[in-house]
N, C-alpha and C. Protein backbone atom coordinates (compact mmCIF):
# COMPACT_ATOMS: atom_id res chain seq x y z
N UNK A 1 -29.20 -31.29 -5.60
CA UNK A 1 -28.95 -30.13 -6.44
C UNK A 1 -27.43 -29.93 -6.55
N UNK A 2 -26.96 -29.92 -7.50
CA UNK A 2 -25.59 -29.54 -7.83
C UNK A 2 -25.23 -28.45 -8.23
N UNK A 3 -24.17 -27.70 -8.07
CA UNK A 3 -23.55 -26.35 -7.82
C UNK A 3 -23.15 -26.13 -8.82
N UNK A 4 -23.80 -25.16 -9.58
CA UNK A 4 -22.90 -24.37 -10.89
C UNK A 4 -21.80 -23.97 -10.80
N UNK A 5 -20.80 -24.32 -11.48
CA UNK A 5 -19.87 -24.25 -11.28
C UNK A 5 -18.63 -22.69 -12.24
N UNK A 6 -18.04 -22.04 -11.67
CA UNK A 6 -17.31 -21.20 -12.75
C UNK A 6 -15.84 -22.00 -12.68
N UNK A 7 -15.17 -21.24 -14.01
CA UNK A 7 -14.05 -21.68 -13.58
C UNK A 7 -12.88 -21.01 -13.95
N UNK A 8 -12.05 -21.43 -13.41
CA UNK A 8 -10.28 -20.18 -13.69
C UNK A 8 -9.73 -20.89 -14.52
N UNK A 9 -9.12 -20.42 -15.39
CA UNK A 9 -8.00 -21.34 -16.70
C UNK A 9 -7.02 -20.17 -16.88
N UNK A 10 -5.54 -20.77 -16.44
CA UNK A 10 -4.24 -20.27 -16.32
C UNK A 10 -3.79 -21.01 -17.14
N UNK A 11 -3.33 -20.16 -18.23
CA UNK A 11 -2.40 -21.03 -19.33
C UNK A 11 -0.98 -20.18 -19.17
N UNK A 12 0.39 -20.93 -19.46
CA UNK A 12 1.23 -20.28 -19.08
C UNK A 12 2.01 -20.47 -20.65
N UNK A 13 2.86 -19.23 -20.82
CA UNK A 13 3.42 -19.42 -22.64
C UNK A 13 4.70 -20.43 -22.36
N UNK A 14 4.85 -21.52 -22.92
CA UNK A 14 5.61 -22.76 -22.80
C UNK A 14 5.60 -23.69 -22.57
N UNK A 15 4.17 -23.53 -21.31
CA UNK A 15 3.76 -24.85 -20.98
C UNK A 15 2.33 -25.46 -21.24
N UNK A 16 2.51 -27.41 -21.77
CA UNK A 16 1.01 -27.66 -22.50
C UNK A 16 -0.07 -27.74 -21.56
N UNK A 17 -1.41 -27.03 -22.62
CA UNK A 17 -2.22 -27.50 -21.41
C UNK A 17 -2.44 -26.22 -20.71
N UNK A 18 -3.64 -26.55 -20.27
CA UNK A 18 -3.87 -25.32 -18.62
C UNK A 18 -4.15 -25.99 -17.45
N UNK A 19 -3.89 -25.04 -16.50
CA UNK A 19 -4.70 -25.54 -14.81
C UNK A 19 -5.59 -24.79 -14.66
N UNK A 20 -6.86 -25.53 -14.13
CA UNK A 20 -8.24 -25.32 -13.76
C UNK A 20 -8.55 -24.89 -12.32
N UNK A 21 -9.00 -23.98 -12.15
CA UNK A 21 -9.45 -24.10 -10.80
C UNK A 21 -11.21 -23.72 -10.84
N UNK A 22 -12.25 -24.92 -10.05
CA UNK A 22 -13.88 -24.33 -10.22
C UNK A 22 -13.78 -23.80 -8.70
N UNK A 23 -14.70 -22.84 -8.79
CA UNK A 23 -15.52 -22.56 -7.73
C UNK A 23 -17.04 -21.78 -8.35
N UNK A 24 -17.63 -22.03 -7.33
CA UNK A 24 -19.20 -21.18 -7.58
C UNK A 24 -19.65 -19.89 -7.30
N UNK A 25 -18.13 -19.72 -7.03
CA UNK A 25 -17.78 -17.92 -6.58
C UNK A 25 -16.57 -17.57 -7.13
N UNK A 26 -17.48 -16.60 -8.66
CA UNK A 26 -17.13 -16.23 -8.96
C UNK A 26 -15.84 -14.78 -8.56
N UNK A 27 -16.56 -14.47 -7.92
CA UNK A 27 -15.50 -13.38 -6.88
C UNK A 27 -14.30 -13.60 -6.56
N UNK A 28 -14.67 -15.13 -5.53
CA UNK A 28 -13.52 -15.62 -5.74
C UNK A 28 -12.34 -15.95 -6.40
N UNK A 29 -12.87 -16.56 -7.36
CA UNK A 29 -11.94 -16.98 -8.80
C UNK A 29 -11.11 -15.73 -9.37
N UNK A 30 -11.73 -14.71 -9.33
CA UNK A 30 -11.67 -13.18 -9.60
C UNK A 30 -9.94 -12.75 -9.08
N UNK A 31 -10.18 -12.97 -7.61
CA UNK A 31 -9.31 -12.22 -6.61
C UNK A 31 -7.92 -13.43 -6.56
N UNK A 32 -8.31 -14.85 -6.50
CA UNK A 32 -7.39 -15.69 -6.45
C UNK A 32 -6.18 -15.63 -8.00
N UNK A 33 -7.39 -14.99 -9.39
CA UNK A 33 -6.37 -14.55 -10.56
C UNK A 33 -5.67 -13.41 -10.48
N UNK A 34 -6.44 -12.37 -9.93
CA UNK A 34 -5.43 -11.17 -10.09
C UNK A 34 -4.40 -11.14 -8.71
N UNK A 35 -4.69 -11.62 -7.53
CA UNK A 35 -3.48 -12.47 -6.54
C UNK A 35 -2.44 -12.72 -7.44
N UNK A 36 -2.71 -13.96 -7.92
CA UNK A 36 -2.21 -15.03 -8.19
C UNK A 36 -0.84 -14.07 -9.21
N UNK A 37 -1.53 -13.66 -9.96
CA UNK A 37 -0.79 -12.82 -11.67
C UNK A 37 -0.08 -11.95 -11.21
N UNK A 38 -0.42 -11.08 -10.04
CA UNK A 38 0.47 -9.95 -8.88
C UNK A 38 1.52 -10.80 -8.68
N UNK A 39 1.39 -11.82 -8.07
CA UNK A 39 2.42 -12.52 -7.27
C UNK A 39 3.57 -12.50 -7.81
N UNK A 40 3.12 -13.32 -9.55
CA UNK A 40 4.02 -14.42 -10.27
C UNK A 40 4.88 -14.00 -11.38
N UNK A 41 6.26 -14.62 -11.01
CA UNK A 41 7.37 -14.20 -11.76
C UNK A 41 6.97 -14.78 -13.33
N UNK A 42 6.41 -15.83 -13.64
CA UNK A 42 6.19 -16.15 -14.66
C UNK A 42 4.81 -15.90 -15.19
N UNK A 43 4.24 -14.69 -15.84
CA UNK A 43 3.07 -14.50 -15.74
C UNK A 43 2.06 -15.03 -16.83
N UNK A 44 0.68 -15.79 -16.19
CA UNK A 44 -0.28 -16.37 -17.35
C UNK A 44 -1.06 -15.50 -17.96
N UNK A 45 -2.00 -16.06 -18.90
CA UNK A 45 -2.85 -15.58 -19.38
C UNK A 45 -4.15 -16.36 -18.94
N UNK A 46 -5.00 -15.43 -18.26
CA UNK A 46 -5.98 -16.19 -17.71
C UNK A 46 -7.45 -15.95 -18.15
N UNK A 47 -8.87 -16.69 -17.86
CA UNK A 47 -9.71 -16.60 -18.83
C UNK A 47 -10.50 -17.07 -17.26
N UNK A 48 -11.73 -16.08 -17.27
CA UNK A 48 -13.11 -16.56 -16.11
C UNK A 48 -14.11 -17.11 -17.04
N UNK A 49 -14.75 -18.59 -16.97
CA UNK A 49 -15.68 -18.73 -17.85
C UNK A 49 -16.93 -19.10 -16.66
N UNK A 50 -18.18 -18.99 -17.36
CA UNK A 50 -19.34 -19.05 -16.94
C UNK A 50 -19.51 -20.36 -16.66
N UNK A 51 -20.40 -21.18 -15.42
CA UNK A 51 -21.31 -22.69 -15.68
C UNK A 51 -21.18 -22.93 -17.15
N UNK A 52 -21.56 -22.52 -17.91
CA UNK A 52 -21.75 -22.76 -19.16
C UNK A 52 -20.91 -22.80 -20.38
N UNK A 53 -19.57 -22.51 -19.67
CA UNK A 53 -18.24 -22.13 -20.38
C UNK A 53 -18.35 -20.88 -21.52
N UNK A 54 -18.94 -20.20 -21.78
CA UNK A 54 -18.85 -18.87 -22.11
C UNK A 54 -17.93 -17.96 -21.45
N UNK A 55 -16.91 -17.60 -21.96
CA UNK A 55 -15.98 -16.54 -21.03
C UNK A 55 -16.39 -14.98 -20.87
N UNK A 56 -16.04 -15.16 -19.24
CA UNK A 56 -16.28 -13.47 -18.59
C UNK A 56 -15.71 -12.60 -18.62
N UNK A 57 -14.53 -12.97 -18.57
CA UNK A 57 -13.12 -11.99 -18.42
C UNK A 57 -11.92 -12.76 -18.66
N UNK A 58 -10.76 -11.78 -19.04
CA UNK A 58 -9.50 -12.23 -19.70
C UNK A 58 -8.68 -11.29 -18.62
N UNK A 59 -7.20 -11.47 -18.52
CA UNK A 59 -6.35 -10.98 -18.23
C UNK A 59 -5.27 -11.68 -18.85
N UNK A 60 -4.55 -11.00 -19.90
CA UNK A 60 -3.18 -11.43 -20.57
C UNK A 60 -1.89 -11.42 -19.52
N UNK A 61 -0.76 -11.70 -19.77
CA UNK A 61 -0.11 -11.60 -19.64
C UNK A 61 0.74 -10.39 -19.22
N UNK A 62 0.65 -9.36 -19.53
CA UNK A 62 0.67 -8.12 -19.67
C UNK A 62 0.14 -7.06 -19.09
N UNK A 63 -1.40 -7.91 -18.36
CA UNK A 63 -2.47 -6.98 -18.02
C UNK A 63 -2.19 -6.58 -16.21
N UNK A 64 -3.06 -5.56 -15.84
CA UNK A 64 -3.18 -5.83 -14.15
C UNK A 64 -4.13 -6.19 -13.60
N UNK A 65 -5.26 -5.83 -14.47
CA UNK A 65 -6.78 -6.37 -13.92
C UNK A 65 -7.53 -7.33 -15.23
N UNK A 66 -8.91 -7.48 -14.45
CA UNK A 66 -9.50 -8.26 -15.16
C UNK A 66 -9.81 -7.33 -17.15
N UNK A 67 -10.65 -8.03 -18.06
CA UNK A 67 -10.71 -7.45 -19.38
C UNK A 67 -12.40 -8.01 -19.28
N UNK A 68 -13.06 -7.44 -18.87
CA UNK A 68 -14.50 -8.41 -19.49
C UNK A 68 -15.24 -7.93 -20.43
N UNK A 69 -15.70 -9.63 -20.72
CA UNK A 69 -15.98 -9.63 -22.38
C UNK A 69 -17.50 -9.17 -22.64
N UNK A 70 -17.58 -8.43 -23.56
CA UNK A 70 -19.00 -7.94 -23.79
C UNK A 70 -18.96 -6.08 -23.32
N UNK A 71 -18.01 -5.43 -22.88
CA UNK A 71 -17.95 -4.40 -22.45
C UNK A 71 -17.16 -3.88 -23.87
């Protein structure tokens, strides 16, 4: 049985391309973006998508917390 997977996509304005991070905890992924976006002098725009790549939540650039989609 293989693990559904979610995943984090950090796109940063300048640079091509994004970095991925999966986990199957979601929560996780959650706390490691808004960490991550707290931290960082250069801040991304980040996107939680489902196993299924349907996206959950956004946080721009701009933002402090998550934005989820469908609310």
């Amino acid at each position: 049985m293989s693990a559904r997977l979610f995943s984090l996509w950090s796109e940063y304005d300048g640079l091509p391309g994004a970095e991925v991070v999966y986990s199957a905890n979601p929560d996780l992924l959650r706390k490691m973006g808004r960490d991550h976006h707290a931290a960082a002098t250069h801040k991304p725009d980040l996107r939680l998508l489902d196993p299924e790549g349907k996206t959950v939540a956004t946080m721009d650039t701009w933002a402090t917390d998550w934005t989820e989609m469908g609310a």
